[in-house]
C-alpha atoms as a PDB file:
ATOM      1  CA  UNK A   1     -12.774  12.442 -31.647  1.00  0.00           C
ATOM      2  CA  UNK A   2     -14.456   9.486 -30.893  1.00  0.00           C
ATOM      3  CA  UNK A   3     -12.229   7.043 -32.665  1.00  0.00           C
ATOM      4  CA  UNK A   4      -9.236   8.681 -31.114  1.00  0.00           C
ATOM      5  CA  UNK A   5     -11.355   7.884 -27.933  1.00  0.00           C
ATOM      6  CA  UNK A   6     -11.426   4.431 -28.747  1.00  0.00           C
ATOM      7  CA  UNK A   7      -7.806   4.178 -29.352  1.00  0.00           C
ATOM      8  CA  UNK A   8      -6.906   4.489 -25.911  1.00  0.00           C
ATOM      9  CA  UNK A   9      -7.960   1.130 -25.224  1.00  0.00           C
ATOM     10  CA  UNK A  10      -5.446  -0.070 -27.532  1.00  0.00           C
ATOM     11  CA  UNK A  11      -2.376   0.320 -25.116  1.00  0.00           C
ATOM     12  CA  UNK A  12      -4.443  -1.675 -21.811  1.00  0.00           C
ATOM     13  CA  UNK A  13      -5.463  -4.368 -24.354  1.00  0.00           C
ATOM     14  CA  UNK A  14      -2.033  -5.238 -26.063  1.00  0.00           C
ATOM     15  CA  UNK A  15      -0.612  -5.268 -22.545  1.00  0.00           C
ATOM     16  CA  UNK A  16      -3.071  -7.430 -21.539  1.00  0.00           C
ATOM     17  CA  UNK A  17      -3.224  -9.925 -24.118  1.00  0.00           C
ATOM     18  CA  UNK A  18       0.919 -10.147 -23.939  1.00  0.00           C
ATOM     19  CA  UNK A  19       0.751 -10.624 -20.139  1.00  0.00           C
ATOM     20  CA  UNK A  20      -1.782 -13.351 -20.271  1.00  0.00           C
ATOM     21  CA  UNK A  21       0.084 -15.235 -22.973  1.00  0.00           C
ATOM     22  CA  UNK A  22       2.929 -15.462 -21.100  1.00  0.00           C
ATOM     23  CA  UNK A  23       0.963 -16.584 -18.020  1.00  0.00           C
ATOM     24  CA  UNK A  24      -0.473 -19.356 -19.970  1.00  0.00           C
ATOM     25  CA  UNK A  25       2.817 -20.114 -21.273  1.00  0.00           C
ATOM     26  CA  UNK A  26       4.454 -20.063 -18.051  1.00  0.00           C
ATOM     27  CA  UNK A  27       1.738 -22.431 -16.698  1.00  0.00           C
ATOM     28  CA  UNK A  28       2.049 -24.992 -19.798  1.00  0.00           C
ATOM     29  CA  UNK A  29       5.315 -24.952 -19.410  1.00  0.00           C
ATOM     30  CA  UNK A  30       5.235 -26.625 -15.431  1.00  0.00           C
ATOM     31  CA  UNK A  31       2.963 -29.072 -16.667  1.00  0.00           C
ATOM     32  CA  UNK A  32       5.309 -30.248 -19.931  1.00  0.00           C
ATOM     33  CA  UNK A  33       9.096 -28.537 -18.606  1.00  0.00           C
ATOM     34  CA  UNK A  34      10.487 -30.924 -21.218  1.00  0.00           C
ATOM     35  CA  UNK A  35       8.840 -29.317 -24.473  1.00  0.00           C
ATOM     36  CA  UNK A  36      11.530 -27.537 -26.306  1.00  0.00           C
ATOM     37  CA  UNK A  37       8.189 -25.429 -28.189  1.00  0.00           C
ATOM     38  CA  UNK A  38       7.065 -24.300 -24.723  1.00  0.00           C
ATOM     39  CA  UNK A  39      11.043 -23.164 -23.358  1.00  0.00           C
ATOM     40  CA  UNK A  40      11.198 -21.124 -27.135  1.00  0.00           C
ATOM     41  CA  UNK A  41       7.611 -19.265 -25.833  1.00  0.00           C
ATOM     42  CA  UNK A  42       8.537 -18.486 -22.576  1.00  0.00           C
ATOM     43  CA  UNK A  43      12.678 -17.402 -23.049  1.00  0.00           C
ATOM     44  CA  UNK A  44      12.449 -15.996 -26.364  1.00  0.00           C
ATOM     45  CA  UNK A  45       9.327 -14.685 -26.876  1.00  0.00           C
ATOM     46  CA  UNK A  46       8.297 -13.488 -23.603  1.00  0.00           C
ATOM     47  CA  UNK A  47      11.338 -13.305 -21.794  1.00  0.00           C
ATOM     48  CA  UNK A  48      10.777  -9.832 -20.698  1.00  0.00           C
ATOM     49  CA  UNK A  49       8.406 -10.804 -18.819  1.00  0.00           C
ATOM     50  CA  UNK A  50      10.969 -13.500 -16.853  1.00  0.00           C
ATOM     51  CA  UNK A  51      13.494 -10.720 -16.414  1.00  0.00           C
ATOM     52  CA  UNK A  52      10.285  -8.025 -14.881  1.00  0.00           C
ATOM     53  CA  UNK A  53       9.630 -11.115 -12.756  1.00  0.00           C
ATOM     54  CA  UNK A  54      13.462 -11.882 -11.223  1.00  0.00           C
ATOM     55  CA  UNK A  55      12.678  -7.533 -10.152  1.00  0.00           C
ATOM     56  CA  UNK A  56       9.334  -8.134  -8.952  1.00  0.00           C
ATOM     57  CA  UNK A  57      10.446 -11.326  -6.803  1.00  0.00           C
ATOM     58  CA  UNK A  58      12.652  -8.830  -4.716  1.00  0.00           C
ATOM     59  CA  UNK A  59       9.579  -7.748  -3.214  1.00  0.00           C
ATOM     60  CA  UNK A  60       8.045 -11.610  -2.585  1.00  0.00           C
ATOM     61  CA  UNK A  61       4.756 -10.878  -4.943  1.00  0.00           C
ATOM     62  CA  UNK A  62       3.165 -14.526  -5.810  1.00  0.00           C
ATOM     63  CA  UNK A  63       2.819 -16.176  -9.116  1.00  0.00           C
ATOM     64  CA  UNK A  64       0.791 -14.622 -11.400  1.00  0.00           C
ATOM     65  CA  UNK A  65       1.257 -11.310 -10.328  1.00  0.00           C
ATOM     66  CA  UNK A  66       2.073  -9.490 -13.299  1.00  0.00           C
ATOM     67  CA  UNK A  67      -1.135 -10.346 -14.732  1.00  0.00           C
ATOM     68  CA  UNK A  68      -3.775 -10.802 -11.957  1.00  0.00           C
ATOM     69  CA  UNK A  69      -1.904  -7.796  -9.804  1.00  0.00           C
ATOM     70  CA  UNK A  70      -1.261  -5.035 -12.814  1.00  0.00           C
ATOM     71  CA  UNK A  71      -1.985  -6.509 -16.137  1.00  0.00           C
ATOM     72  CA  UNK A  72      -5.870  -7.482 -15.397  1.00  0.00           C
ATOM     73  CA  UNK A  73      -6.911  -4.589 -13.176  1.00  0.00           C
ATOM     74  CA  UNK A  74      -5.359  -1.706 -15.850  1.00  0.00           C
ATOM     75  CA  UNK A  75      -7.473  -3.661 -18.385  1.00  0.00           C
ATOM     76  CA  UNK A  76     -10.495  -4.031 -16.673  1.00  0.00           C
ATOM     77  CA  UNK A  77      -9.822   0.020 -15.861  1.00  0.00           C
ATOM     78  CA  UNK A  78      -9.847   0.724 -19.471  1.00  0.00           C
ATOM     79  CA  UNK A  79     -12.771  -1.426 -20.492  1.00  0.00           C
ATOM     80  CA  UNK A  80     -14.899   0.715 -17.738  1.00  0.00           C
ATOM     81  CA  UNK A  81     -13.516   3.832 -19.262  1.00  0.00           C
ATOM     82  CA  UNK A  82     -14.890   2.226 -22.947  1.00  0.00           C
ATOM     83  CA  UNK A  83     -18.280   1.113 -21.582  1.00  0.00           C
ATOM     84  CA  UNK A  84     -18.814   4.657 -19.381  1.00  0.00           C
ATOM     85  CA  UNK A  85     -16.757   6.791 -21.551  1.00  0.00           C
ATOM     86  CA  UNK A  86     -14.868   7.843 -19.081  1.00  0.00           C
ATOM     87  CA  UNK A  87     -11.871  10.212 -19.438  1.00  0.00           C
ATOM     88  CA  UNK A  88     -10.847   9.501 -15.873  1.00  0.00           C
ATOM     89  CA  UNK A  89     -10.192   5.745 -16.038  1.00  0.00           C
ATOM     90  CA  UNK A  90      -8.987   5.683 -19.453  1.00  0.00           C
ATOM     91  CA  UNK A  91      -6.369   8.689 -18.395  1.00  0.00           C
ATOM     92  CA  UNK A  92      -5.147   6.061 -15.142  1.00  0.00           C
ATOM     93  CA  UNK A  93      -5.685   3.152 -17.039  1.00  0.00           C
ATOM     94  CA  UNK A  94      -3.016   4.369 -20.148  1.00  0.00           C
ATOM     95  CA  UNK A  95      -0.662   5.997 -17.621  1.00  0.00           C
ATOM     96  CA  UNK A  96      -0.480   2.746 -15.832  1.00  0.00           C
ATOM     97  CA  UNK A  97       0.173   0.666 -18.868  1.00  0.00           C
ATOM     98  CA  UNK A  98       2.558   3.460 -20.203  1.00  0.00           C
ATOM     99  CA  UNK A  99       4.491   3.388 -16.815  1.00  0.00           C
ATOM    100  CA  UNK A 100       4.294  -0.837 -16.805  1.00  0.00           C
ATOM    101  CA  UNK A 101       5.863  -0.707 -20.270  1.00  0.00           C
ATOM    102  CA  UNK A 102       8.314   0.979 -19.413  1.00  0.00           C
ATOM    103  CA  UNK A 103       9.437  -1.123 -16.244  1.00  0.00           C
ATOM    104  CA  UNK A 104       9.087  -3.783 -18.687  1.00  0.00           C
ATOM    105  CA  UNK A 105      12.212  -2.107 -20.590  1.00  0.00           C
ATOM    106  CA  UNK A 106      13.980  -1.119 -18.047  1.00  0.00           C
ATOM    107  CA  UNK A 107      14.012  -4.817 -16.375  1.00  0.00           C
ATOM    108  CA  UNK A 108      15.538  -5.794 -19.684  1.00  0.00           C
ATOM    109  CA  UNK A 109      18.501  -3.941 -19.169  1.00  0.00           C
ATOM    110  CA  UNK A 110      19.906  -6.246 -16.031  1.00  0.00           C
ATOM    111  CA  UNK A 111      22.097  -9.178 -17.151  1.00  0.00           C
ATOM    112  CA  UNK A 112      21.354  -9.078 -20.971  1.00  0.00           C
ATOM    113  CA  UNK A 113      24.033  -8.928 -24.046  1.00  0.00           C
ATOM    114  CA  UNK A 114      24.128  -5.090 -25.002  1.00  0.00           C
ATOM    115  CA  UNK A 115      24.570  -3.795 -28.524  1.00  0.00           C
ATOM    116  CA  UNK A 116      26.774  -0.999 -29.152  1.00  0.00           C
ATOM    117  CA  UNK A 117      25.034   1.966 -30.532  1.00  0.00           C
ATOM    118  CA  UNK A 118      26.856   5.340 -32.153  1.00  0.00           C
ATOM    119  CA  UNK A 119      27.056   8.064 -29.707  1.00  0.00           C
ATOM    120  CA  UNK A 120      24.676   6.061 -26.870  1.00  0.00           C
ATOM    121  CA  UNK A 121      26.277   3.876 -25.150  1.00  0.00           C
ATOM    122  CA  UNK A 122      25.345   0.108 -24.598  1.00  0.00           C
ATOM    123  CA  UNK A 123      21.888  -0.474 -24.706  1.00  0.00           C
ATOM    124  CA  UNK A 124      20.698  -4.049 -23.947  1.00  0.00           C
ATOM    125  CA  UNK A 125      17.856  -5.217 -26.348  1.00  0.00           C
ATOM    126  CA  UNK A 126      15.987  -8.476 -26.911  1.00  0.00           C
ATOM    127  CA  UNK A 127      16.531 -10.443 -30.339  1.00  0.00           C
ATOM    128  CA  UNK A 128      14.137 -11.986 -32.699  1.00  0.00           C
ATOM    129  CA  UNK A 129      10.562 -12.408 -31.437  1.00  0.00           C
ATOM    130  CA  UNK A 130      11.171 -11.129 -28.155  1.00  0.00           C
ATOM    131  CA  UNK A 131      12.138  -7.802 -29.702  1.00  0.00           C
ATOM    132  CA  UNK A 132       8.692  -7.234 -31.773  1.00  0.00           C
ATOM    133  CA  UNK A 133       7.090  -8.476 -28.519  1.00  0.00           C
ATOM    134  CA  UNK A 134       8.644  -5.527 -26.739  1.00  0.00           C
ATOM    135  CA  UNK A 135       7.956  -3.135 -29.260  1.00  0.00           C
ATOM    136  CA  UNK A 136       4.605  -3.546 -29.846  1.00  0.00           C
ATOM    137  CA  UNK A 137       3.756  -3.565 -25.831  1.00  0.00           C
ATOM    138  CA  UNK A 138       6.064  -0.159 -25.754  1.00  0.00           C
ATOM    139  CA  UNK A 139       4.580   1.352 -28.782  1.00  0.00           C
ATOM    140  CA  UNK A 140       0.740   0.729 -28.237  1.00  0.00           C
ATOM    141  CA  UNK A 141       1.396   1.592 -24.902  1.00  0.00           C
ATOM    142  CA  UNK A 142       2.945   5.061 -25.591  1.00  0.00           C
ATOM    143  CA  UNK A 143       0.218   5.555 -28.265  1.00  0.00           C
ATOM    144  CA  UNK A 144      -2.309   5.407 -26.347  1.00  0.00           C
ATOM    145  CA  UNK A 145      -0.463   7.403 -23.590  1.00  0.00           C
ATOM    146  CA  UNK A 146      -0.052   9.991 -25.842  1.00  0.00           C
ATOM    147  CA  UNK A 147      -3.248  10.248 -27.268  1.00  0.00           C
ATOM    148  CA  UNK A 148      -5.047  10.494 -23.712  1.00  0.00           C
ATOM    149  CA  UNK A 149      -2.999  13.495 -23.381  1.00  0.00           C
ATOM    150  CA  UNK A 150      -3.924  14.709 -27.174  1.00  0.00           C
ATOM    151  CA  UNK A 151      -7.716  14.814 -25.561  1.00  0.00           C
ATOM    152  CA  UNK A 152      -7.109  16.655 -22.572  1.00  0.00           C
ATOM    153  CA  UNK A 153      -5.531  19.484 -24.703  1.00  0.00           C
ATOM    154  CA  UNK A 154      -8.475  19.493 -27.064  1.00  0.00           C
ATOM    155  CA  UNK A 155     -10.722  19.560 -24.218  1.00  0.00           C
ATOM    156  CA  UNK A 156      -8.913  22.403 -22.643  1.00  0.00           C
ATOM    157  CA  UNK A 157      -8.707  24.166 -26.114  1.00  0.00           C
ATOM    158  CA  UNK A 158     -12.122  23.873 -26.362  1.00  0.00           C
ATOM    159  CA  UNK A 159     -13.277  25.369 -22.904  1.00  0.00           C
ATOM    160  CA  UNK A 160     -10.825  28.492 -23.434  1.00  0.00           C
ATOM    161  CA  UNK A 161     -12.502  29.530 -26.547  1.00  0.00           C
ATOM    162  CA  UNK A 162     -16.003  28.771 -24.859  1.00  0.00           C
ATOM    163  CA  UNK A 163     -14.725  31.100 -22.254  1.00  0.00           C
ATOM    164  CA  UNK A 164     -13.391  33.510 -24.668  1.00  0.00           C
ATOM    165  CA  UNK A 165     -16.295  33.839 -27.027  1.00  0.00           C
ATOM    166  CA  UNK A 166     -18.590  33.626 -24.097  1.00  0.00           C
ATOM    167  CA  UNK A 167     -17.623  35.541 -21.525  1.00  0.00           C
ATOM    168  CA  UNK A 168     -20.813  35.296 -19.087  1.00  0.00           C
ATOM    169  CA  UNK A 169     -19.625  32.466 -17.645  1.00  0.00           C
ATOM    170  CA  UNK A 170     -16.708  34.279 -16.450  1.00  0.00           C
ATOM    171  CA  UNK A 171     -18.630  37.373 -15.532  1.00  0.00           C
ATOM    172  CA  UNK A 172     -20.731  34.386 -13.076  1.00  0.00           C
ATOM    173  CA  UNK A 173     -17.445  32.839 -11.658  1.00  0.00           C
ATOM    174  CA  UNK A 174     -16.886  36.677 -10.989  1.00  0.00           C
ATOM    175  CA  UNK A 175     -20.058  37.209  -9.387  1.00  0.00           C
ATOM    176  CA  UNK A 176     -20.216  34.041  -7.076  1.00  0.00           C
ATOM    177  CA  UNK A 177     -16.466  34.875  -6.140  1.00  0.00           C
ATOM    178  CA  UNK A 178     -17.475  38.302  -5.190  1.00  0.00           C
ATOM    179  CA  UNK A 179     -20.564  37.979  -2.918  1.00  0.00           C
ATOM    180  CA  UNK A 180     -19.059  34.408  -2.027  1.00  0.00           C
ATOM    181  CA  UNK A 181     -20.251  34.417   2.240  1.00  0.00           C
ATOM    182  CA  UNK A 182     -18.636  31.564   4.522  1.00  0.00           C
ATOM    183  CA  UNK A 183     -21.020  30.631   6.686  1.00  0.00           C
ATOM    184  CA  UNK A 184     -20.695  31.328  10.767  1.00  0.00           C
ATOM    185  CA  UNK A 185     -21.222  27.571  11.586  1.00  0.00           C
ATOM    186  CA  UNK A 186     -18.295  26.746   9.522  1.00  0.00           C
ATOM    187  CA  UNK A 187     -15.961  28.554  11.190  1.00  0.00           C
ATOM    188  CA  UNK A 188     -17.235  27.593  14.795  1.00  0.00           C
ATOM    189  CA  UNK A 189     -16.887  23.951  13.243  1.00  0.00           C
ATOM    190  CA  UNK A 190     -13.280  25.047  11.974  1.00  0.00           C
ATOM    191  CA  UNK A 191     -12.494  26.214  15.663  1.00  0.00           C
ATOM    192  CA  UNK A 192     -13.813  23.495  17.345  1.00  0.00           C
ATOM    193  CA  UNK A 193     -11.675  20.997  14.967  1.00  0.00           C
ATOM    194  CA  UNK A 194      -8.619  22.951  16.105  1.00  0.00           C
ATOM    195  CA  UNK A 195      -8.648  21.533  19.755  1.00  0.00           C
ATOM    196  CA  UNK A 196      -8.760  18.139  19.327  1.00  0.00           C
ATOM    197  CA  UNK A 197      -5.960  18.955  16.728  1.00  0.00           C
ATOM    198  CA  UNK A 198      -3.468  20.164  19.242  1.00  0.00           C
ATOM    199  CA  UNK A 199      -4.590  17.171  21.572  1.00  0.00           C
ATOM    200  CA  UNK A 200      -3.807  14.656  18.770  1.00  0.00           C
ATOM    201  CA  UNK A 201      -0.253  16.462  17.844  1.00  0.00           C
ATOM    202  CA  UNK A 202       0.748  18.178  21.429  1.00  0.00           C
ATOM    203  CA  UNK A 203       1.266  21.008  20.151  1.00  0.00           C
ATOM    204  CA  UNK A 204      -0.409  23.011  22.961  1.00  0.00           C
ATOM    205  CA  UNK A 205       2.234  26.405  22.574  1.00  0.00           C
ATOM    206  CA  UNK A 206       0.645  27.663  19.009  1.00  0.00           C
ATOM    207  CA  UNK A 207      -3.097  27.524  20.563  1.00  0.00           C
ATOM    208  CA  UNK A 208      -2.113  30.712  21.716  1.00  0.00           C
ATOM    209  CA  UNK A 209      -0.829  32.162  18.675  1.00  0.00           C
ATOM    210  CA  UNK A 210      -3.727  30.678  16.432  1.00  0.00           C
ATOM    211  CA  UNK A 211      -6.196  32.310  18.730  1.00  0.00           C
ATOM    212  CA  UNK A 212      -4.242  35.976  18.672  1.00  0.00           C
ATOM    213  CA  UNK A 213      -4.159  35.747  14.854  1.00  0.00           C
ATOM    214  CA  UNK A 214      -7.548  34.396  14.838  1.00  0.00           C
ATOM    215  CA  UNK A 215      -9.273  37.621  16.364  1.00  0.00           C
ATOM    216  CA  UNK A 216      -6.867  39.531  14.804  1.00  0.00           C
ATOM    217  CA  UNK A 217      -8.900  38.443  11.366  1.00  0.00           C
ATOM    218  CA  UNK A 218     -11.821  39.000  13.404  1.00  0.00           C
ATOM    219  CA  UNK A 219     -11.243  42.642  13.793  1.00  0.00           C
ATOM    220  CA  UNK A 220     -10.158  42.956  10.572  1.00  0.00           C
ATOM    221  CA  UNK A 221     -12.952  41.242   9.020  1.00  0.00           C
ATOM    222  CA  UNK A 222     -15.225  43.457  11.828  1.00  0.00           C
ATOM    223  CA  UNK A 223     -13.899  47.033  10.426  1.00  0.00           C
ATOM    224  CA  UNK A 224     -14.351  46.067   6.740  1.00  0.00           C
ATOM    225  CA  UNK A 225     -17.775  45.114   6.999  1.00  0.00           C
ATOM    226  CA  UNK A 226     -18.535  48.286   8.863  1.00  0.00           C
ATOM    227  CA  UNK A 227     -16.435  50.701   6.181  1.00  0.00           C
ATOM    228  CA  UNK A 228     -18.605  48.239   3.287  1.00  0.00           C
ATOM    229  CA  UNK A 229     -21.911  49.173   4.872  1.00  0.00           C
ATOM    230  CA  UNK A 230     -21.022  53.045   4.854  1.00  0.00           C
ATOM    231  CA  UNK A 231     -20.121  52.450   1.361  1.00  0.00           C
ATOM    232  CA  UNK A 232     -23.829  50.601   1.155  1.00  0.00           C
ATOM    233  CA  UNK A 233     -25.692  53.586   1.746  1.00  0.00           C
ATOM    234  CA  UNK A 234     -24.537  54.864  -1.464  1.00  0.00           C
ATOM    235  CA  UNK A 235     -23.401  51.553  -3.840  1.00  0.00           C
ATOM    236  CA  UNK A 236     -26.609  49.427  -4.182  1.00  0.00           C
ATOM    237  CA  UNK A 237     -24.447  46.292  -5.151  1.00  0.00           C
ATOM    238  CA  UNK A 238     -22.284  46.062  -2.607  1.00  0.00           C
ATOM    239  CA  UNK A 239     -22.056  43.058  -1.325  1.00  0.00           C
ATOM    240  CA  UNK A 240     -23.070  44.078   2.470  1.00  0.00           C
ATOM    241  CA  UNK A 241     -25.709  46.928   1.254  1.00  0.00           C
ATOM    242  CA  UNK A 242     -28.161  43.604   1.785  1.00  0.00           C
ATOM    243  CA  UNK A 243     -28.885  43.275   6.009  1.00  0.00           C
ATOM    244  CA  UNK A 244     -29.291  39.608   5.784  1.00  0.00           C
ATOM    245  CA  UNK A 245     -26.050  38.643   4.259  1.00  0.00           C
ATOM    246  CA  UNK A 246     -23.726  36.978   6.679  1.00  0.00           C
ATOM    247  CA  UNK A 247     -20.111  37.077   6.938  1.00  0.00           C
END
């Protein structure tokens, strides 16, 4: 369990350390545009990363965006979730790389060769370097997607057979939905909050209405607590049988 934990950081931290790479070979590369080593780097080996770029320029995002703007922030999300142990923000942080991956992938597909596969279609893939690249960003990425979601049905596995062997907690859940009062300031507060709703949206023709279906409840609610305290004289656990309860 708690290396399976762990492993969820493994998807945030390959896309990480990818991302910055090709930063740092993006950057190199303006300050040396005539080293053939550095053009190899950036077109071959992290050219997915120039194609996500041409889609994410649509939108005028700045340099650097792909890592300071989504790469950094998912990691620093799943490094909380390692520190706090945190289901939470290891469960956003692997969904976000998961879902990055995959725009990764798809912005590969616009204005690449394709290679014919049997009974798929064209599908356009990288070559060389730039294809283990992209595999091992999609597949750390899914792993750890899939293993978040591995927990959370072990988790929920787990409370149903507390539930099942156990049953007092749902005989409480019972209990506290049963005798379960809303409290009379509430609803004046509820009431209140209703005018300056209508002010805000105009809708001035269903006050009316809300107010006819709102003492309609009230008479309703009225005549059951007056056929429950009948009942009271003769059930000792009904709910009104106590003189101090409130609606």
């Amino acid at each position: 369990m708690n290396r399976l934990f762990k492993l969820q950081f493994l998807g945030p931290f390959a896309l990480f350390a990818a991302t910055l790479c090709a930063e740092l070979a993006a950057r190199a590369l303006q300050y040396a545009p005539s080293s053939e080593l550095l053009w190899f780097i950036n077109l071959r080996m992290f050219g997915i990363f120039q194609r996500s770029y041409a889609w994410l320029s649509y939108f005028e995002v700045s340099d650097g965006f792909q890592f300071f703007g989504l790469a950094l922030p998912i990691f620093v999300l799943a490094c909380f979730g390692l520190a706090a142990k945190s289901r939470l923000s290891f469960t956003v942080a692997t969904h976000l790389s998961a879902a990055y991956a995959g725009f990764l992938v798809l912005s590969w597909q616009v204005g690449v060769p394709t290679a014919t596969q049997a009974s798929l279609g064209p599908i356009a893939v990288p070559s060389g370097v730039g294809l283990y690249v992209m595999a091992t960003i999609l597949g750390t990425c899914l792993l750890s997607f899939a293993i978040t979601h591995l927990l959370y049905l072990r988790g929920v596995r787990e409370e149903i057979g507390t539930l099942v062997s156990r049953p007092q907690p749902l005989r409480a859940a019972w209990t506290a939905l049963r005798v379960y009062k809303i409290r009379n300031q509430l609803i004046l507060c509820l009431a209140a909050l209703f005018v300056p709703y209508a002010a805000l949206t105009g809708d001035w023709a269903e006050l009316k209405w809300a107010a006819l279906f709102a003492a309609l409840m009230f008479a309703v609610s009225v005549l059951l607590r007056g056929l429950d305290e009948r009942r009271g004289r003769q059930d000792p656990h009904s709910v009104f049988s106590n003189p101090s309860s409130q609606v």
